[in-house]
Protein backbone atom coordinates (compact mmCIF):
# COMPACT_ATOMS: atom_id res chain seq x y z
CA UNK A 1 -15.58 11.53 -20.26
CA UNK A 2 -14.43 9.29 -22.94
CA UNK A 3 -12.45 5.71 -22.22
CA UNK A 4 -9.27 5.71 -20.24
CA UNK A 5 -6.05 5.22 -22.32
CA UNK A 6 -3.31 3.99 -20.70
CA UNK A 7 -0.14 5.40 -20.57
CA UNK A 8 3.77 4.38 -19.55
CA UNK A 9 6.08 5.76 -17.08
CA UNK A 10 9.88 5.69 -16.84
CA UNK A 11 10.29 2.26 -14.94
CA UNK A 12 11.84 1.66 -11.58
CA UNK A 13 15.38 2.46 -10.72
CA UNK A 14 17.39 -1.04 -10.82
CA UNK A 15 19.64 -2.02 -7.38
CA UNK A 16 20.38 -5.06 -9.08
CA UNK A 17 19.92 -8.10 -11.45
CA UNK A 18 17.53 -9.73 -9.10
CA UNK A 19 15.69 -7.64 -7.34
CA UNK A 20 14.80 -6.45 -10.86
CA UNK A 21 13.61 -9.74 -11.73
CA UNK A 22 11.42 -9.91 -8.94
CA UNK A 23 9.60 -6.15 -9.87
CA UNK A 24 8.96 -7.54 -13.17
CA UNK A 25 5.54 -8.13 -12.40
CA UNK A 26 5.30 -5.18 -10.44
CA UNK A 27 6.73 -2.44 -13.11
CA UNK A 28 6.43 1.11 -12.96
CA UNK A 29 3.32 2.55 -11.56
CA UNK A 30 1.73 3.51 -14.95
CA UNK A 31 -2.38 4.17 -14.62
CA UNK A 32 -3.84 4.98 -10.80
CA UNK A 33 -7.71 4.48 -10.26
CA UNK A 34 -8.85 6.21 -8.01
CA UNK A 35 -12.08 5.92 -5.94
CA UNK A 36 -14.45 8.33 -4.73
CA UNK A 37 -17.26 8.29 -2.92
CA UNK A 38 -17.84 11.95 -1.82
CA UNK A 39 -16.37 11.17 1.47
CA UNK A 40 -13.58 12.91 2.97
CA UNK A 41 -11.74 9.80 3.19
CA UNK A 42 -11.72 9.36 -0.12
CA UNK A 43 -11.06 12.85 -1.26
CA UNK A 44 -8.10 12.35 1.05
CA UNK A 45 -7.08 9.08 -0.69
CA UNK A 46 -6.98 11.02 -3.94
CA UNK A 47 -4.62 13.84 -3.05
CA UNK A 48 -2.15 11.16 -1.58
CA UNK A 49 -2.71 8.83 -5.04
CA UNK A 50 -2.18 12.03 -7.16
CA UNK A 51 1.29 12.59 -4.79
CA UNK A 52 2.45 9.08 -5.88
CA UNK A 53 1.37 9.30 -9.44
CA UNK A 54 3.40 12.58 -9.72
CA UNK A 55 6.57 10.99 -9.04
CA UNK A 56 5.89 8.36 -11.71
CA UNK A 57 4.27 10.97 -14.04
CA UNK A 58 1.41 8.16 -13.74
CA UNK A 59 -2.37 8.44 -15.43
CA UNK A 60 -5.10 9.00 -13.26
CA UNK A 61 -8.69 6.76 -13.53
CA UNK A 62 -11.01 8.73 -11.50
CA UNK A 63 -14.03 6.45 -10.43
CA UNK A 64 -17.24 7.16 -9.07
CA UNK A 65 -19.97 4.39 -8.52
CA UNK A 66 -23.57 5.38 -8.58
CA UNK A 67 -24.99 2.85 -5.89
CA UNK A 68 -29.01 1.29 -6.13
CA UNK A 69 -31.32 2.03 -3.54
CA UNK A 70 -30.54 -0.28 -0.89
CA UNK A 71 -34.44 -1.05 -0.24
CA UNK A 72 -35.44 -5.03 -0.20
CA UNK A 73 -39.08 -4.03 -1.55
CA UNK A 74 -39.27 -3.47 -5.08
CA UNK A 75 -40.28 -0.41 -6.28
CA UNK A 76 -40.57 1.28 -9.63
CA UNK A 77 -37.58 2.98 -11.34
CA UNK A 78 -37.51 6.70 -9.58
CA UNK A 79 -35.85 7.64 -13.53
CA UNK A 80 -35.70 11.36 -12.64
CA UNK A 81 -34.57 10.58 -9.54
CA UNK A 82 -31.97 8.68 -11.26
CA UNK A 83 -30.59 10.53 -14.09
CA UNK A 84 -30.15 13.96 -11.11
CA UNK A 85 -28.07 11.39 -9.53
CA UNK A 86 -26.23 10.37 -12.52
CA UNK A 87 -25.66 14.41 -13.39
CA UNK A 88 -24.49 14.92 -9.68
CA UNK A 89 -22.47 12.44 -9.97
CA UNK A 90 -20.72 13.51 -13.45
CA UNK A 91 -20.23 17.04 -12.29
CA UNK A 92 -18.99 15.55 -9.28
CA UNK A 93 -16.19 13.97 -10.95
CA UNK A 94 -15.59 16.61 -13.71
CA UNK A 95 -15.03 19.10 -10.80
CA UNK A 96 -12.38 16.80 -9.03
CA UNK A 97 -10.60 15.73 -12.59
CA UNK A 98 -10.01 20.09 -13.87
CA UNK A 99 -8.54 20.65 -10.09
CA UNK A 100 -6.61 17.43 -9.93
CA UNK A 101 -5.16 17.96 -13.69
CA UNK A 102 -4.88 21.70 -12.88
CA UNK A 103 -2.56 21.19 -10.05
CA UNK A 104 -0.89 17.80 -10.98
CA UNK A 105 -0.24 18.36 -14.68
CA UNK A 106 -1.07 14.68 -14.87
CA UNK A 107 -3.48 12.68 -17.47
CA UNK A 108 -6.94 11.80 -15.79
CA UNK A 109 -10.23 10.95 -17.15
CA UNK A 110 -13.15 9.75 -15.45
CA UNK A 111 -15.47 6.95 -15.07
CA UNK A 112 -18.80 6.82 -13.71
CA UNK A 113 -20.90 3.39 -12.92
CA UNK A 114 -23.42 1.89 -11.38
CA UNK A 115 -23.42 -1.25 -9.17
CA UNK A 116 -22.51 -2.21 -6.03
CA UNK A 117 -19.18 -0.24 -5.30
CA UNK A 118 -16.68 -3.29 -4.50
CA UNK A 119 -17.53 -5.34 -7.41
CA UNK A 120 -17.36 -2.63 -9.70
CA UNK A 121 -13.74 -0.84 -8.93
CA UNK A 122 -12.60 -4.50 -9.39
CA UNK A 123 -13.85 -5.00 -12.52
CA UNK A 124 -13.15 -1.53 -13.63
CA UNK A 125 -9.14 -1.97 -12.08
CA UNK A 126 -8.90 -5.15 -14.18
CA UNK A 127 -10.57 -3.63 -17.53
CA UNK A 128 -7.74 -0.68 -17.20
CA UNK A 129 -5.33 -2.90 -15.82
CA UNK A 130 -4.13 -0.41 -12.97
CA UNK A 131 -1.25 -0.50 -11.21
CA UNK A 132 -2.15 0.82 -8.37
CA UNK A 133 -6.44 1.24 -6.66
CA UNK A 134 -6.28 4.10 -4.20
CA UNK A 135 -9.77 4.14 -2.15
CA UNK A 136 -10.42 5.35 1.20
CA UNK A 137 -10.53 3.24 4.39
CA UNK A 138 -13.79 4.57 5.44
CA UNK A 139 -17.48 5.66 3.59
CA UNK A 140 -19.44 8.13 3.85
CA UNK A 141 -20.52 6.92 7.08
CA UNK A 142 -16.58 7.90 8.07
CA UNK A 143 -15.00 5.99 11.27
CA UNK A 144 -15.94 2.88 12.73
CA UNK A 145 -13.81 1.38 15.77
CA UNK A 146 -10.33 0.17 14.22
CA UNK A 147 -11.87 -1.55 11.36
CA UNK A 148 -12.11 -0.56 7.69
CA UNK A 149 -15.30 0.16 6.26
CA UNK A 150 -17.09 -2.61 4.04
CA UNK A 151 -16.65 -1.65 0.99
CA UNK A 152 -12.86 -1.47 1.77
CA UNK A 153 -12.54 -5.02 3.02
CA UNK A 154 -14.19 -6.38 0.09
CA UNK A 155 -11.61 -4.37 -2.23
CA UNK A 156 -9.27 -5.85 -0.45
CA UNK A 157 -10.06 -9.21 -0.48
CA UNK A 158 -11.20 -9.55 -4.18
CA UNK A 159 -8.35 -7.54 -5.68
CA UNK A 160 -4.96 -8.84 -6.58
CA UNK A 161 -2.80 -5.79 -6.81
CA UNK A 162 -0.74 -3.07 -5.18
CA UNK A 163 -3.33 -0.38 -3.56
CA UNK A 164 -2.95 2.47 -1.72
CA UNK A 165 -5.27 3.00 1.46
CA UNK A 166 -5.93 6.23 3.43
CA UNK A 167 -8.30 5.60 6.88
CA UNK A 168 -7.01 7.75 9.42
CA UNK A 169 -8.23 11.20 9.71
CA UNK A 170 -5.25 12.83 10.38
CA UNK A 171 -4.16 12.33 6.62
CA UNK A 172 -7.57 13.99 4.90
CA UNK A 173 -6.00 17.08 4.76
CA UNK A 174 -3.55 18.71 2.63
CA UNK A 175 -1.96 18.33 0.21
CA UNK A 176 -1.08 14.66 0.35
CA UNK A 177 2.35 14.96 -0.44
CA UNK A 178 4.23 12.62 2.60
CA UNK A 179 7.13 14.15 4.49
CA UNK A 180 8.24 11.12 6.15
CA UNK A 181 7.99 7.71 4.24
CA UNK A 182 8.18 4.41 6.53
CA UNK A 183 9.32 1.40 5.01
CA UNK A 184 9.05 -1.98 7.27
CA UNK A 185 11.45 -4.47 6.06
CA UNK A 186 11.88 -8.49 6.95
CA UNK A 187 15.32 -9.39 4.70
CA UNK A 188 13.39 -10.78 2.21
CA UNK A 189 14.01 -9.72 -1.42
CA UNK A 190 9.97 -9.56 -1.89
CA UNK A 191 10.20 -6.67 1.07
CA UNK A 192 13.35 -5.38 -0.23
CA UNK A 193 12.17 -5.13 -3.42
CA UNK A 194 9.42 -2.34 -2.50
CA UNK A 195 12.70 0.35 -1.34
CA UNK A 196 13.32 1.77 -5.25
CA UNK A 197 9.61 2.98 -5.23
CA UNK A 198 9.60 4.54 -1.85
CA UNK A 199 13.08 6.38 -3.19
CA UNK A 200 11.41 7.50 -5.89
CA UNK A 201 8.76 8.69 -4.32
CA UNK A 202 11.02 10.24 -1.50
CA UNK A 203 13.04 12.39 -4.18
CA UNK A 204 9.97 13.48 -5.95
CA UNK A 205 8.76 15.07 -2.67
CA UNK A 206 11.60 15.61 -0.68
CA UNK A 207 10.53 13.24 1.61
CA UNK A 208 12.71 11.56 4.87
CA UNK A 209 12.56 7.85 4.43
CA UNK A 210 12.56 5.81 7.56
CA UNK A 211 13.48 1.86 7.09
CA UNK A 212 12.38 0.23 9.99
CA UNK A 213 13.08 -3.84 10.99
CA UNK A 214 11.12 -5.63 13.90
CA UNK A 215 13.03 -9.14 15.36
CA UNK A 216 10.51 -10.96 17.47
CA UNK A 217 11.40 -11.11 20.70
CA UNK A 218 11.08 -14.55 22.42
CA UNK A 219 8.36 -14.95 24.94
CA UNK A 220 8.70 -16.57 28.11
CA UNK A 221 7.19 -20.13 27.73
CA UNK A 222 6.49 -23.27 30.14
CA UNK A 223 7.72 -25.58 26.88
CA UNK A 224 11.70 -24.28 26.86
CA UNK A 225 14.13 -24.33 29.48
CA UNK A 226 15.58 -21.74 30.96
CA UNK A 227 18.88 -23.22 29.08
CA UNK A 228 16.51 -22.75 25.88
CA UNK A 229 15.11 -19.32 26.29
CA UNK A 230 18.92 -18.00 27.09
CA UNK A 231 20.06 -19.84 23.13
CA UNK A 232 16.36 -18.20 21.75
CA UNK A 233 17.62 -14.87 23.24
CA UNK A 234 21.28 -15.03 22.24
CA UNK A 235 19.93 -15.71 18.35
CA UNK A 236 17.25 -12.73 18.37
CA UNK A 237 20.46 -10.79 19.80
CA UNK A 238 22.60 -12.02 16.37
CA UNK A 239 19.17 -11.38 14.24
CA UNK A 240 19.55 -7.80 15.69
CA UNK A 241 22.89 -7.27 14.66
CA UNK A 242 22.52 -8.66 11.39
CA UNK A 243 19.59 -6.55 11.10
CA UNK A 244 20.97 -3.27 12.24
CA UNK A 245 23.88 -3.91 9.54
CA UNK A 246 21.69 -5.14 7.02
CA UNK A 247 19.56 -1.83 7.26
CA UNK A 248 22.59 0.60 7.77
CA UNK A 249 23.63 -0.86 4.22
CA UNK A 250 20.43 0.23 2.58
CA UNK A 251 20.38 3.24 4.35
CA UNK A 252 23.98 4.05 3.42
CA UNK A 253 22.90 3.41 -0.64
CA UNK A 254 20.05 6.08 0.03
CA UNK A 255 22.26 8.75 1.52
CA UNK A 256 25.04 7.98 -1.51
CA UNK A 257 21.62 8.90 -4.06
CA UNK A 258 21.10 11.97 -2.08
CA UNK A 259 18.11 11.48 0.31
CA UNK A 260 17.65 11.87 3.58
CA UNK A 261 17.01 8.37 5.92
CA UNK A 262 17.13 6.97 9.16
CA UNK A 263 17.09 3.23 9.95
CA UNK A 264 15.44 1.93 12.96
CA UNK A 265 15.73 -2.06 14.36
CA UNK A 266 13.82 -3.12 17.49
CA UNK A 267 13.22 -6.25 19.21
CA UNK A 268 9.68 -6.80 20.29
CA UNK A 269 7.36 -9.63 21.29
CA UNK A 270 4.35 -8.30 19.29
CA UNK A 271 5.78 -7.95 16.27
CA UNK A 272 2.41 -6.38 14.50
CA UNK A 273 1.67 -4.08 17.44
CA UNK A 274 5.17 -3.00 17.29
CA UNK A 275 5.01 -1.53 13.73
CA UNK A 276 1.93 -0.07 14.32
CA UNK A 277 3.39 1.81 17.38
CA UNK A 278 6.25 3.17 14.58
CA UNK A 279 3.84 4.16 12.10
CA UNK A 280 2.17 6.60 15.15
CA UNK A 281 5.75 7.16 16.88
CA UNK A 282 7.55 8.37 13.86
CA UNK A 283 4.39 10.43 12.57
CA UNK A 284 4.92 8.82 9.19
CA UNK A 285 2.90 10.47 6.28
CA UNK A 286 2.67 7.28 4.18
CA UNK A 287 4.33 3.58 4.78
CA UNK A 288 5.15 1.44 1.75
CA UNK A 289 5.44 -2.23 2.32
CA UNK A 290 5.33 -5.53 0.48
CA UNK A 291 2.11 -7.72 0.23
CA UNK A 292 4.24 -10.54 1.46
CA UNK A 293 7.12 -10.95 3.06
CA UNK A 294 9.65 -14.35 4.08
CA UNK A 295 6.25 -16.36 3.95
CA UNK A 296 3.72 -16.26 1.14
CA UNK A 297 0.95 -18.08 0.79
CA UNK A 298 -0.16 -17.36 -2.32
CA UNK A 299 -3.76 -18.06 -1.68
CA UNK A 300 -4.50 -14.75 0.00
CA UNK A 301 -3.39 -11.07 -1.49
CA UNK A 302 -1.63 -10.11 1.75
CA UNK A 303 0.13 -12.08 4.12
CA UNK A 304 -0.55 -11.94 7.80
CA UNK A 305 1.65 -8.56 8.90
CA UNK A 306 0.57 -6.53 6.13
CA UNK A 307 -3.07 -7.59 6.62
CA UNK A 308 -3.08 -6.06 10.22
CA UNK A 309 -1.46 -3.30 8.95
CA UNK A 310 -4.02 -2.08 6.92
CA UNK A 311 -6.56 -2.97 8.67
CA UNK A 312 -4.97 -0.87 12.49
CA UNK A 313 -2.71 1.46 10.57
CA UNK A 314 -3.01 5.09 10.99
CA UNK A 315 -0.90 6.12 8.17
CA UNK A 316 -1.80 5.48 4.51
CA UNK A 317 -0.59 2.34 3.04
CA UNK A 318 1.08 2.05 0.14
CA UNK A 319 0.98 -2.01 -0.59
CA UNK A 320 2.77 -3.37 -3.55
CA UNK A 321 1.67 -6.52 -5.09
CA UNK A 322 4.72 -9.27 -4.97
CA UNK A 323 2.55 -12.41 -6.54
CA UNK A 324 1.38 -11.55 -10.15
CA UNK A 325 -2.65 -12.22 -11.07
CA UNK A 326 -1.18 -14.05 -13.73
CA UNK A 327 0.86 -16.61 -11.71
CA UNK A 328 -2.43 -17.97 -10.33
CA UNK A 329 -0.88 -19.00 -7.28
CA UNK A 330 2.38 -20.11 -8.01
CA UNK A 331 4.78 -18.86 -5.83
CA UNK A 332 8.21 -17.60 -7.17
CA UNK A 333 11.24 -18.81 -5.27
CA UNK A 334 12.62 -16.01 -3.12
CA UNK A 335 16.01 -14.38 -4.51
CA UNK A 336 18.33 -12.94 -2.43
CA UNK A 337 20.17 -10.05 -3.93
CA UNK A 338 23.50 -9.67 -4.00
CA UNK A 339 24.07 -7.01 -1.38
CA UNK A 340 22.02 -8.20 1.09
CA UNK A 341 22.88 -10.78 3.96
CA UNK A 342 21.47 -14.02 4.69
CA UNK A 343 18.97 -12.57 6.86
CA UNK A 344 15.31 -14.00 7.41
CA UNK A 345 13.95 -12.48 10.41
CA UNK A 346 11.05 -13.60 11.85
CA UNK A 347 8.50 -10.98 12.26
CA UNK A 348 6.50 -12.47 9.21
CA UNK A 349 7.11 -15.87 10.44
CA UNK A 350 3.63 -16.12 11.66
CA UNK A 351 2.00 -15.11 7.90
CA UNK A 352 -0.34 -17.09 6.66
């Protein structure tokens, strides 16, 4: 298993001047590491990884990481013990990379460490500079509650790119390729910008694409009028309308490329619970969404929505990275491209 070497895809289709100039930091989705840990989670992750990486005739970074002995008392090196481990561990691998290449076609090779898991597919994801980590939601010790397991949430908060995470049971099995691709959308170009890679990854399987669009509904409060709540009502009815067009348009430029799509505006108080009630409602095989949306604070990798999102979400997540590791926190202004309205709806107003 010698080093990775990295490899190019053809880049993104281009809807226009700007959005392209917004994906330039994002590019085409060129090297995938992926992480295993034996569980079925993770296995799971990879055949939905391999599914993306096929449509961008990506390389593959397999990645196992041989964890120490969690014991606090120190105890002599079990080197046997150790070096079995290591061997499992390679064949391990070796077995997943001959039936991933076999049935993929694709360019993998493998990596094994040693460490603690989170701090080492970090490192490794920055050493191969990958587009994209795919890792499983959930261990070996599988499900807990609605939250993500630990070494998940420390990916997540230490990495600065687009990853792909797969935590719900129901999408362990087969053969990863999604059917049905959901695509939340705000009107912002840094959402908008995310629709060329769920096409592509749409005509590559065939796949229904389903852009969806949340307006917050405005709740009953003590501090407005009733005068005020009828005007906040009467705007989230003109946010839905500009919406519903906005949507139809970018459905209409889908159907005009020859794939199937379906757009799909509601108006709901809980924004957050809303989408999540989409991702179960419209049985959606894989949703691909923007780390940020109309609000970025560039401090955190994901803004607020997409936060909640993977942690609740059924569905695996395809998140693409908007802010650059580079830009160290500089935020670029937000363009809006040419064929979309003036519309800023608020269902990421509450992002941190």
């Amino acid at each position: 298993m010698g080093p990775a070497t990295k490899t190019r895809s053809a880049p993104n289709p281009k809807t226009g001047r700007e959005r392209a100039k917004l994906r330039e930091h994002q590019g085409g989705i060129r090297r995938v590491l992926i992480c295993l840990d034996r569980s079925r989670f993770s296995e799971g992750a990879l055949r939905n990884a391999t599914s993306i990486a096929t449509a961008f005739d990506s390389a593959i970074t397999l990645l196992h990481v041989l964890q120490p002995a969690r014991d606090s008392a120190p105890q002599p090196t079990d080197v046997c013990g150790w070096e079995i481990s290591r061997e499992e561990g390679r064949a391990y691998l070796e077995g997943l990379e001959r039936a991933t290449a076999r049935s993929s076609g694709l360019r993998i090779d493998c990596r094994l460490e040693q460490g603690q898991p989170a701090e080492r597919i970090t490192s490794v994801a920055r050493e191969l500079d990958a587009d994209l980590v795919a890792l499983g939601g959930h261990g070996q010790s599988g499900l807990s509650a609605w939250t993500l397991g630990s070494t998940a949430q420390q990916v997540l908060g230490a990495t600065r790119g687009s990853v792909l995470v797969v935590r719900g049971p129901d999408h362990t099995d087969g053969d990863g390729a999604p059917r049905r691709i959901l695509v939340p959308l705000d009107g912002s170009s840094r959402a908008d910008s995310v629709v060329p890679t769920a096409a592509r990854i749409a005509r590559a399987e065939g796949a229904e694409i389903v852009l969806a669009h949340v307006v917050s509904e405005p709740p009953t409060t003590a501090i407005l009028s009733d005068g005020d709540m009828q005007l906040a009502r009467q705007l989230a009815g003109r946010m839905e309308a500009s919406a519903t067009r906005y949507l139809q348009n970018l459905r209409d430029q889908l159907e005009r490329e020859g794939l199937a799509s379906r757009a799909i505006v509601q108006r709901r108080t809980d924004v957050r619970q809303s989408l999540l009630d989409l991702v179960r409602k419209e049985a959606a095989h894989l949703v691909v969404l923007s780390a940020h949306g109309t609000t970025c604070n560039p401090v955190r990798s994901f803004g607020s929505v997409t936060a909640h999102l993977l942690e609740h979400a059924s569905a695996p997540l395809l998140v693409l990275q908007d802010l650059p590791e580079a830009d160290n926190g500089r935020v670029k202004e937000d363009i809006a491209p040419d064929d979309a309205p003036a519309l800023r709806a608020s269902y990421t107003a509450d992002e941190a």
